[in-house]
N, C-alpha and C. Protein backbone atom coordinates (compact mmCIF):
# COMPACT_ATOMS: atom_id res chain seq x y z
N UNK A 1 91.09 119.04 102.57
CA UNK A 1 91.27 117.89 103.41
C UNK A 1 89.92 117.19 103.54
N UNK A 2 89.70 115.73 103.91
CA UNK A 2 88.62 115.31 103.66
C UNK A 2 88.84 114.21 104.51
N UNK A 3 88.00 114.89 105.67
CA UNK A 3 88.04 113.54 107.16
C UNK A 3 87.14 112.95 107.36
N UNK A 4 87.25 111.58 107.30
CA UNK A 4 85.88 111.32 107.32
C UNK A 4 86.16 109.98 107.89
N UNK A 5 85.38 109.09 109.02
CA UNK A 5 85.41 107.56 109.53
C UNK A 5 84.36 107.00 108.85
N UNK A 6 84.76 105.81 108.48
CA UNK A 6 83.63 104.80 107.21
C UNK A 6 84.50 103.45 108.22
N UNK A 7 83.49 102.69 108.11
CA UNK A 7 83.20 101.47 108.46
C UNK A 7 84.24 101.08 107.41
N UNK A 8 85.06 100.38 107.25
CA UNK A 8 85.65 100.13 106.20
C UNK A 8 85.54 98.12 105.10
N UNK A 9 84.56 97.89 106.30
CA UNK A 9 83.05 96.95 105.65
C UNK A 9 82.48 97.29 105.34
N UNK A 10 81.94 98.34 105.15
CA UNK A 10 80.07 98.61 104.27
C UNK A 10 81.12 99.45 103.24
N UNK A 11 80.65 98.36 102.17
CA UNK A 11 81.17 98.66 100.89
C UNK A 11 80.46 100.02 100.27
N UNK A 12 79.27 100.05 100.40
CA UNK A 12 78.67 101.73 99.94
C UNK A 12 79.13 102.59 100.00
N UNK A 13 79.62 102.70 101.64
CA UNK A 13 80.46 104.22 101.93
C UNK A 13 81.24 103.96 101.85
N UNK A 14 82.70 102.81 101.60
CA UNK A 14 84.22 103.00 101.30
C UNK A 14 83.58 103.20 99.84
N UNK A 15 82.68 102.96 99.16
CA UNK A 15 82.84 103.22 97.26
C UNK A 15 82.55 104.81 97.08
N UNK A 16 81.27 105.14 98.08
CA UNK A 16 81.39 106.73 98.18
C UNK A 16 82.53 107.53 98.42
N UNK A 17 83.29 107.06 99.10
CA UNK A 17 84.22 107.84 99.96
C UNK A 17 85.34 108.18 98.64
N UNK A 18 85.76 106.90 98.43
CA UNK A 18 86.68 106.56 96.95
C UNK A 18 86.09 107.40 95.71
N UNK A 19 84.86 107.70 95.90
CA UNK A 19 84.48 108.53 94.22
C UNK A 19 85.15 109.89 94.80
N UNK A 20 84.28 110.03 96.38
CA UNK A 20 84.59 111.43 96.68
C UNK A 20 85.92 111.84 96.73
N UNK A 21 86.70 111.32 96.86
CA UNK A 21 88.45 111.55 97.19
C UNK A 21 88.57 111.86 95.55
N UNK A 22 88.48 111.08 94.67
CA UNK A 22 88.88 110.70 93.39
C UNK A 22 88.13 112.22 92.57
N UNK A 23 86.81 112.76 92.80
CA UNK A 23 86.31 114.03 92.20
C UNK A 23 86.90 115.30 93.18
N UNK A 24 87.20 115.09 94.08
CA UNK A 24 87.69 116.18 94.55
C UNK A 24 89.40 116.87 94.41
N UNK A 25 90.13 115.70 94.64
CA UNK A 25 91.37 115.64 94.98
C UNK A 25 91.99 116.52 95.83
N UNK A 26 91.72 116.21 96.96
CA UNK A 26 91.74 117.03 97.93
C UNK A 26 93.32 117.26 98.69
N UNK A 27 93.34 118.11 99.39
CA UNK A 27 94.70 118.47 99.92
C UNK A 27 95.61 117.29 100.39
N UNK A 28 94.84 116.77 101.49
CA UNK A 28 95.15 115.93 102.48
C UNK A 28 94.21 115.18 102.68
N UNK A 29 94.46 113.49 102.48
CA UNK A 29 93.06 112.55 103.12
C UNK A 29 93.89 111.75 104.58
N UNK A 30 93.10 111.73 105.96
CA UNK A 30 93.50 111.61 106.79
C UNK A 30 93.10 110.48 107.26
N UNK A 31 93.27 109.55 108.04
CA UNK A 31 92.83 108.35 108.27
C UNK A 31 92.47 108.41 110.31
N UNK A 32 91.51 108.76 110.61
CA UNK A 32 90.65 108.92 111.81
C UNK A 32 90.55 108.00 112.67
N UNK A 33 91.55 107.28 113.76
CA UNK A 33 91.43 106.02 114.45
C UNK A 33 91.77 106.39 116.11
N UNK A 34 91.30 105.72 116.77
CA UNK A 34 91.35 105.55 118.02
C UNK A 34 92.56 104.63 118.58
N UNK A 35 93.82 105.26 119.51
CA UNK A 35 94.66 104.71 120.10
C UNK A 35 94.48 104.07 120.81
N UNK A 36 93.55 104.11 121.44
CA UNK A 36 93.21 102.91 122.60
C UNK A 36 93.02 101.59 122.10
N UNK A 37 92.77 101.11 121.01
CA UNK A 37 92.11 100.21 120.46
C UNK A 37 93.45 99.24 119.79
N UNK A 38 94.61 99.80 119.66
CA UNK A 38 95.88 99.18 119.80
C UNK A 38 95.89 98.37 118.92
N UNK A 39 96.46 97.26 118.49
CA UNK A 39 96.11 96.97 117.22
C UNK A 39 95.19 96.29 116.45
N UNK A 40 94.29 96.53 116.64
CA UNK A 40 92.70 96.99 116.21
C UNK A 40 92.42 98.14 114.94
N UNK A 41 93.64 99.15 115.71
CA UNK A 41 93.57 100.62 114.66
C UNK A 41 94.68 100.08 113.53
N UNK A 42 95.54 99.19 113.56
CA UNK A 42 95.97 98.75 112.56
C UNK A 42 95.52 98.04 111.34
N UNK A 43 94.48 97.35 111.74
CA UNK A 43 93.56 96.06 111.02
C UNK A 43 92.59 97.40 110.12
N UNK A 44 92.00 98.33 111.31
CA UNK A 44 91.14 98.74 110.31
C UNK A 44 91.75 99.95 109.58
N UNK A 45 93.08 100.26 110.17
CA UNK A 45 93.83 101.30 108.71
C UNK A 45 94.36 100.35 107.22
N UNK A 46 94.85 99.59 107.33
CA UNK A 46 95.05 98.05 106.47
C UNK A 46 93.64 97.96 105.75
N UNK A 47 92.80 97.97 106.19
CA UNK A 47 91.73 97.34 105.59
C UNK A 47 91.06 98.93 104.82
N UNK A 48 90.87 100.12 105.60
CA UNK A 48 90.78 101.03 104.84
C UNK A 48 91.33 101.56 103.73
N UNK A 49 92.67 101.66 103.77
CA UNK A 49 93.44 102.13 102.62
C UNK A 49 93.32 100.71 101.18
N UNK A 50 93.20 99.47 101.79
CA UNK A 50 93.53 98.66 100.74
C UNK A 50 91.57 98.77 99.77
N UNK A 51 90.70 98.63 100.48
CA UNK A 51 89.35 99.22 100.04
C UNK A 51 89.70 100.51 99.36
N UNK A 52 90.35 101.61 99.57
CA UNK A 52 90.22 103.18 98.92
C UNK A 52 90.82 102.55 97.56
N UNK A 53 92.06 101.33 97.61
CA UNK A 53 92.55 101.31 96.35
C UNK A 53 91.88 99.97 95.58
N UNK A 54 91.13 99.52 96.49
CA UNK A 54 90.37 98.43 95.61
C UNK A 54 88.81 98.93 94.65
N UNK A 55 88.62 99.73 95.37
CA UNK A 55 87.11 100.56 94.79
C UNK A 55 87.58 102.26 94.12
N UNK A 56 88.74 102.37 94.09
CA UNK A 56 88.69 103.70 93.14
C UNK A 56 88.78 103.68 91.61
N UNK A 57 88.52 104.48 90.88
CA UNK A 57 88.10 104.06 89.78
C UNK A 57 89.24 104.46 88.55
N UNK A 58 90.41 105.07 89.42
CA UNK A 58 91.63 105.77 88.98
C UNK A 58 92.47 104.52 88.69
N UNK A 59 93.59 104.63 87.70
CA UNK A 59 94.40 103.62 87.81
C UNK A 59 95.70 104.12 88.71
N UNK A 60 95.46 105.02 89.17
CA UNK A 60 96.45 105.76 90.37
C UNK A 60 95.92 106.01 91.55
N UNK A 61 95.16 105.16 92.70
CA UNK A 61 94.45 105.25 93.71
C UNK A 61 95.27 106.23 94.69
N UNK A 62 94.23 106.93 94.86
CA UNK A 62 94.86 108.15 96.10
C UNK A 62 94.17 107.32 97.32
N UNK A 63 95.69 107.06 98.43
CA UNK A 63 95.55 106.41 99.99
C UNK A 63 95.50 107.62 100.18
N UNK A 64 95.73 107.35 102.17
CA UNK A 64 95.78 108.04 103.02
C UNK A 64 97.08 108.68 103.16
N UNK A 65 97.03 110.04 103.25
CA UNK A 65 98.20 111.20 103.65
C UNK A 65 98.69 111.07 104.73
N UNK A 66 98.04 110.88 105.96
CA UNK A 66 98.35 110.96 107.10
C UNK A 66 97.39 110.29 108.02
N UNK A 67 97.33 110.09 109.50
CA UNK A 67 96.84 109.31 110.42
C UNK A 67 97.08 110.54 111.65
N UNK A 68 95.31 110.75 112.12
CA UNK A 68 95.08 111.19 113.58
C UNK A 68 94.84 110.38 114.02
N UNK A 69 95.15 110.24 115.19
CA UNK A 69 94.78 109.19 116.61
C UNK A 69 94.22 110.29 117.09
N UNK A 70 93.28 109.59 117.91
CA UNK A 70 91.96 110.05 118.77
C UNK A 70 92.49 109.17 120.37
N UNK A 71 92.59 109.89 121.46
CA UNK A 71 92.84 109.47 122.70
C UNK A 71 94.00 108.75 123.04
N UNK A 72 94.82 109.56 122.49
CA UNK A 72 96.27 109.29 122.57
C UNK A 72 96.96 109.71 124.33
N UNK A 73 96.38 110.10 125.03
CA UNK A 73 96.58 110.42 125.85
C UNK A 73 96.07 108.85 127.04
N UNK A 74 95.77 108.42 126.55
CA UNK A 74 94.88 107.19 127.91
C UNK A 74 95.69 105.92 127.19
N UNK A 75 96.94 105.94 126.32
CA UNK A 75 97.40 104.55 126.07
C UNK A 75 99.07 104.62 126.60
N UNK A 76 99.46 105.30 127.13
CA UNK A 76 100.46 105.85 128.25
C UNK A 76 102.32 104.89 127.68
N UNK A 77 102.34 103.97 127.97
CA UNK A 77 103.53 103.22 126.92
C UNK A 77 103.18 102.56 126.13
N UNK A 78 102.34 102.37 125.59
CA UNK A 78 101.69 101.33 124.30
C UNK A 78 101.68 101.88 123.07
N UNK A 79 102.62 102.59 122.83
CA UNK A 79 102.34 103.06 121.49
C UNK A 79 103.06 102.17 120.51
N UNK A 80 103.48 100.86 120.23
CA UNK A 80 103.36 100.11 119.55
C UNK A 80 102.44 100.08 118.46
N UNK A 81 100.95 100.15 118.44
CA UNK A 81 100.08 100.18 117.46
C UNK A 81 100.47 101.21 116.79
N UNK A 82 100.51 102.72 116.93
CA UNK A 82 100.94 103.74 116.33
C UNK A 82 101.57 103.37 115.52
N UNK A 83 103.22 103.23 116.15
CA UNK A 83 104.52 102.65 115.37
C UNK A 83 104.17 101.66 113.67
N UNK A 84 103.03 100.60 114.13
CA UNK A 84 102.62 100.09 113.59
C UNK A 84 101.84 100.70 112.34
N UNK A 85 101.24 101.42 112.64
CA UNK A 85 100.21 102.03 111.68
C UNK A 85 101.04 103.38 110.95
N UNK A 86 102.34 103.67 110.88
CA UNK A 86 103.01 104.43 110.25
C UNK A 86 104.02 103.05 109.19
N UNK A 87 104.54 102.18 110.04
CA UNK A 87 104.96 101.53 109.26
C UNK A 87 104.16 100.62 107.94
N UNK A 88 102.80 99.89 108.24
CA UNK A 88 102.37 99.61 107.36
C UNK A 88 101.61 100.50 105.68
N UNK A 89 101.34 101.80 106.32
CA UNK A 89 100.82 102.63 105.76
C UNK A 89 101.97 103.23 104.76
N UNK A 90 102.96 103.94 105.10
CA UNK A 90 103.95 104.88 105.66
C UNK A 90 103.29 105.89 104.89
N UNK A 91 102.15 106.55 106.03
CA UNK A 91 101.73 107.47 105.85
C UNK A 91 102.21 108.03 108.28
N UNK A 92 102.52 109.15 108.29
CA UNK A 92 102.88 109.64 109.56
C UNK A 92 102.06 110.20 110.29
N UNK A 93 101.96 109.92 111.13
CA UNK A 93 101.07 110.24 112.37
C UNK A 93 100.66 111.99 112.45
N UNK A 94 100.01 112.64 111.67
CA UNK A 94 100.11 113.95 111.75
C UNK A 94 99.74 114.78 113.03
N UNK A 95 98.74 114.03 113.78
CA UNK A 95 98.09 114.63 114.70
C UNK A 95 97.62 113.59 115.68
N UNK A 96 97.50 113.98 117.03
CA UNK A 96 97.29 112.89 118.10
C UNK A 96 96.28 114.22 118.58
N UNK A 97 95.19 113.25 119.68
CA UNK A 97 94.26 113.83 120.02
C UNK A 97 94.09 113.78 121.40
N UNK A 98 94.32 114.44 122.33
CA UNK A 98 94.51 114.03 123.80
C UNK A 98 93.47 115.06 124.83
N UNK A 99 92.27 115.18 124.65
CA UNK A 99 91.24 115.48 124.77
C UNK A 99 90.00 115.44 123.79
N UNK A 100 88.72 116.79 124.76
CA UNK A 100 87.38 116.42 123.98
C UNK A 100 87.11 117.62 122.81
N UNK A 101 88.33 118.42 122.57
CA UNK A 101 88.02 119.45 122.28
C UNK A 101 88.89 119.88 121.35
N UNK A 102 88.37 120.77 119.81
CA UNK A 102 89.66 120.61 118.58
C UNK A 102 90.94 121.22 119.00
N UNK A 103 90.96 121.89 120.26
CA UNK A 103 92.00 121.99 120.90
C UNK A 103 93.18 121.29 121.80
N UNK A 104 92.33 120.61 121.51
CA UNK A 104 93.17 119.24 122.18
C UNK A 104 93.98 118.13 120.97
N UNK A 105 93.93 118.52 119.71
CA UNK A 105 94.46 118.07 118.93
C UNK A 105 95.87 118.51 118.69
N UNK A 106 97.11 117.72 118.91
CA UNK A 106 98.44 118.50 119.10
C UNK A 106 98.80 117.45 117.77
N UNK A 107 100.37 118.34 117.74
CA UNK A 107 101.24 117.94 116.65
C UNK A 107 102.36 116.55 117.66
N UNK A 108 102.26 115.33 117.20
CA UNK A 108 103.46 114.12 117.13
C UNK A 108 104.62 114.40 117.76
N UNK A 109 104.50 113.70 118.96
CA UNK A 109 106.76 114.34 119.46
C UNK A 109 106.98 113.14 119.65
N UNK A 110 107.88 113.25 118.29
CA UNK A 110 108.85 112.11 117.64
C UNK A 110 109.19 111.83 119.20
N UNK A 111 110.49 112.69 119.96
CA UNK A 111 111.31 112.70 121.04
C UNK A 111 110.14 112.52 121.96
N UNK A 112 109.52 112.33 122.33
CA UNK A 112 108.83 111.84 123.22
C UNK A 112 108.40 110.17 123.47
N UNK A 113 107.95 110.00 121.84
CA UNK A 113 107.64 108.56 121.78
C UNK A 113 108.55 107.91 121.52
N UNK A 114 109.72 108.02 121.16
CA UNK A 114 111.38 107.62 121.61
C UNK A 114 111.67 107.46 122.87
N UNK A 115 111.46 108.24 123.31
CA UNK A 115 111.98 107.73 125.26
C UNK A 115 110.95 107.11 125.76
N UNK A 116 109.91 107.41 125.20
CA UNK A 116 108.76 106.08 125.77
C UNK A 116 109.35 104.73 125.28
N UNK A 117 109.19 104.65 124.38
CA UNK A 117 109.98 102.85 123.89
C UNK A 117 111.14 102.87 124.66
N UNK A 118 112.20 103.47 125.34
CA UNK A 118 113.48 103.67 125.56
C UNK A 118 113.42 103.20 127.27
N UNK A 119 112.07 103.38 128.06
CA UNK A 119 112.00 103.31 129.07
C UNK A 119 112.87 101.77 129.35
């Protein structure tokens, strides 16, 4: 797996990042964004994945596998952006992050964020 946040403007490190994905081929590449930031985390997952496939050197660009959110816990019914960032990607929300600690990293409840929109 290979986690890593890049500016997804500074062309250096999305071209690093893209060799590194491309020599490694790694399990899982994850895409690292902050929920609070709402759709903000959409623009810069859009803009990341389309850079991984504009600068890789494969004619088969490896995107993103999946999407952690970071402070998923402080955006309470707004998960719209989420929604968002599975649909444009359709890569799935693997992991939400609702603390400071790698323990605080839980697994996605589908049924949860269903009755949130449902309210």
């Amino acid at each position: 797996m290979i986690q890593f946040y890049a500016d997804q403007d500074n062309e250096p490190i999305m071209r690093a990042l893209s060799k590194l994905i491309y020599l490694n081929n790694p399990d899982l590449v994850l895409f690292v964004g902050e929920a609070l930031v709402g759709n903000d985390a959409v623009d810069q997952l859009s803009k990341f994945n389309q850079k991984l496939a504009d600068l890789s050197t494969s004619s088969n660009p490896r995107l993103i596998d999946g999407i952690l959110l970071t402070r998923f816990d402080t955006i309470d019914d707004k998960v719209g952006a989420a929604l968002s960032m599975v649909y444009i990607s359709g890569a799935p929300v693997m992991f939400v992050g609702c603390g400071q600690s790698y323990t605080d990293l839980k697994k996605l409840k589908v049924k949860s964020i269903v009755k949130t929109l449902l309210k």
